[in-house]
C-alpha atoms as a PDB file:
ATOM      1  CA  UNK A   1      -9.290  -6.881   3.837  1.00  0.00           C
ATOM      2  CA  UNK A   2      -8.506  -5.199   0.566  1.00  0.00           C
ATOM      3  CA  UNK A   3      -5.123  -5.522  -0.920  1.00  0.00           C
ATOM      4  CA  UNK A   4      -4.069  -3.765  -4.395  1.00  0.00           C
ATOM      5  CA  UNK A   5      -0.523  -4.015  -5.524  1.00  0.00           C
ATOM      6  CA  UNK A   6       0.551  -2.356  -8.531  1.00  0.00           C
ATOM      7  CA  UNK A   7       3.655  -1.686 -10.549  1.00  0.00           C
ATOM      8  CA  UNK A   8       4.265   2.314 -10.610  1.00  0.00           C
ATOM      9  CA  UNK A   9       7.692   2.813 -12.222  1.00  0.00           C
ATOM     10  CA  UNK A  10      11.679   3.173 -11.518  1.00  0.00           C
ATOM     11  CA  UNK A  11      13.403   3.024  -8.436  1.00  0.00           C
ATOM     12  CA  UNK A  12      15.291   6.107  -7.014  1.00  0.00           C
ATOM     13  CA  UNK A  13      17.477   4.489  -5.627  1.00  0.00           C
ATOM     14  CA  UNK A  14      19.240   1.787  -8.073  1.00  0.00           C
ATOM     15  CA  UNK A  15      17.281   3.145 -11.067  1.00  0.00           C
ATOM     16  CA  UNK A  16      15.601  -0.501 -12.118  1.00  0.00           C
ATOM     17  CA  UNK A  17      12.646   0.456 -14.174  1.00  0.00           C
ATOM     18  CA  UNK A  18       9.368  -0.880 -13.620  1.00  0.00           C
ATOM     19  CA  UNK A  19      10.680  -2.378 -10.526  1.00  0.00           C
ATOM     20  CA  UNK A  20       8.800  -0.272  -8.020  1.00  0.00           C
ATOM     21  CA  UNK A  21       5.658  -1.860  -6.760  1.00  0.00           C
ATOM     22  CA  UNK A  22       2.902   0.294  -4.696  1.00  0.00           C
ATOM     23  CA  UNK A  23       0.473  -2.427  -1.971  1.00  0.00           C
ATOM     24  CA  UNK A  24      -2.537  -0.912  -0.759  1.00  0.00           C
ATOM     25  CA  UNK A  25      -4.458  -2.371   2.384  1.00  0.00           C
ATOM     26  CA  UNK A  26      -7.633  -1.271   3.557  1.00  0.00           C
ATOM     27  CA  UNK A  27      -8.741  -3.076   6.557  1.00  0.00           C
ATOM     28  CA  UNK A  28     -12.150  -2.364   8.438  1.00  0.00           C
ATOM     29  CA  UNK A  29     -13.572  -3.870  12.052  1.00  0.00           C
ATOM     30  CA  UNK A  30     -16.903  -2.318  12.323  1.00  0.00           C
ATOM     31  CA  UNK A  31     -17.509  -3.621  15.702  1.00  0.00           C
ATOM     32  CA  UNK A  32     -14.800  -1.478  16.886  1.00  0.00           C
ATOM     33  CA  UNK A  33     -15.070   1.126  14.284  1.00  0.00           C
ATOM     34  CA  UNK A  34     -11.508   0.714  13.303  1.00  0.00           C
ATOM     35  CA  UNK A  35     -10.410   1.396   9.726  1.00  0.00           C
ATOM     36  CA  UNK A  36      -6.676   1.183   8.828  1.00  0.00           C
ATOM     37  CA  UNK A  37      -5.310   2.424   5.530  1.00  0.00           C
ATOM     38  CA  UNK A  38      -1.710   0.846   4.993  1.00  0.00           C
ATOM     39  CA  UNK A  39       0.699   1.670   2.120  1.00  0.00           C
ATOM     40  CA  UNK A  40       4.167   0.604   0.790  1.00  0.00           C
ATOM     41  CA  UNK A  41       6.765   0.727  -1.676  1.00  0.00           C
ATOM     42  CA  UNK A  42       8.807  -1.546  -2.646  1.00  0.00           C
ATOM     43  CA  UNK A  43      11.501  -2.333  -5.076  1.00  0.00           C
ATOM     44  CA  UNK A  44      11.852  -5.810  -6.325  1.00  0.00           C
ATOM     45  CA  UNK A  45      15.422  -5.078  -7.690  1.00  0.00           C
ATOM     46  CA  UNK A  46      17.127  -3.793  -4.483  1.00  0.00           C
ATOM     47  CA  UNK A  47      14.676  -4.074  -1.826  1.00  0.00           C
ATOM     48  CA  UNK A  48      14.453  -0.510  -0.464  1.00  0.00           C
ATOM     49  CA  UNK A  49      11.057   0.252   0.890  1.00  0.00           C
ATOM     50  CA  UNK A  50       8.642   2.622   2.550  1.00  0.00           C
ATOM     51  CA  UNK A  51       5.863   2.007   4.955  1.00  0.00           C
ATOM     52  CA  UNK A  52       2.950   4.309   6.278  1.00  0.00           C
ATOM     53  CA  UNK A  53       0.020   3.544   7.789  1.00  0.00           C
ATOM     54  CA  UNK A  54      -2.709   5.380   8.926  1.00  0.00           C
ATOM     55  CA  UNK A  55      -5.349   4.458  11.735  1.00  0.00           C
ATOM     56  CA  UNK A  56      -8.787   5.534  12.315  1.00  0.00           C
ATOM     57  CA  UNK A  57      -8.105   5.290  16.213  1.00  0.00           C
ATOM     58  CA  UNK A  58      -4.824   7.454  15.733  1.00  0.00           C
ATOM     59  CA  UNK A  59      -4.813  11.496  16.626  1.00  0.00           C
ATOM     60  CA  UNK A  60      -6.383  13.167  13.214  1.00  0.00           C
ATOM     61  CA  UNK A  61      -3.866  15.388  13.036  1.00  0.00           C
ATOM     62  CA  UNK A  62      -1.606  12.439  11.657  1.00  0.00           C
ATOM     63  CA  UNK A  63      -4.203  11.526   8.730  1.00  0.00           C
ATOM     64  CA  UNK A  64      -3.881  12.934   5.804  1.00  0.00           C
ATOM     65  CA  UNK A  65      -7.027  14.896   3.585  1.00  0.00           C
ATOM     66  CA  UNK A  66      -7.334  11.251   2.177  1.00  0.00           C
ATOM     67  CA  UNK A  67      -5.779   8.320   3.639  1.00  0.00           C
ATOM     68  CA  UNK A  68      -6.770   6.406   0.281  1.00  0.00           C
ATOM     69  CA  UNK A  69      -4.490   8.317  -1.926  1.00  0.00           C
ATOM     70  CA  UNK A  70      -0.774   6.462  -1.533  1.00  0.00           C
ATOM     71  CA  UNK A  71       1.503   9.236  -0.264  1.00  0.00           C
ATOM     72  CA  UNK A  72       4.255   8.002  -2.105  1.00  0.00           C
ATOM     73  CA  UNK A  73       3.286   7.688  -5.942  1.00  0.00           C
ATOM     74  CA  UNK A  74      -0.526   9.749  -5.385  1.00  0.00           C
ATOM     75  CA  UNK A  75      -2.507   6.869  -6.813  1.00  0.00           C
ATOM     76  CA  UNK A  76      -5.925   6.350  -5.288  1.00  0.00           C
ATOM     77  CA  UNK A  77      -6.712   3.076  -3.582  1.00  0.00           C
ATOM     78  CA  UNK A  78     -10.407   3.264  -4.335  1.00  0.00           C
ATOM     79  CA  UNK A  79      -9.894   3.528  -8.103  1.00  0.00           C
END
């Protein structure tokens, strides 16, 4: 399993700069050709956070053009 967690800026919320981390996990299980591409953000100063994940087993109309790119911030996991 990949994981990638980077600092991307200010919070909306309480406004703490650089508080505002962005996790990336890309998880693969070839035997059951399942690939999950999870994102979050998170802000160490007052804890608000957002979540999506995205499943290879899942309906494709839920997946985005690329799952790799966070929805949140744009940043590509790959990179």
């Amino acid at each position: 399993m990949l994981r990638d967690i980077q600092t991307v800026g200010e919070c909306a919320k309480c406004g703490a700069e650089a508080a505002v981390t962005c996790r990336y996990n890309h998880f693969e299980r070839p035997e059951e050709e399942l690939v999950i591409d999870a994102w979050e953000h998170k802000c160490a100063n007052c804890g608000i956070r957002e979540t999506t994940a995205y499943r290879s087993d899942d309906p494709e109309e839920e997946h985005p053009e690329d799952s790799r790119k966070c929805p949140y911030c744009g940043r590509d996991g790959t990179a």
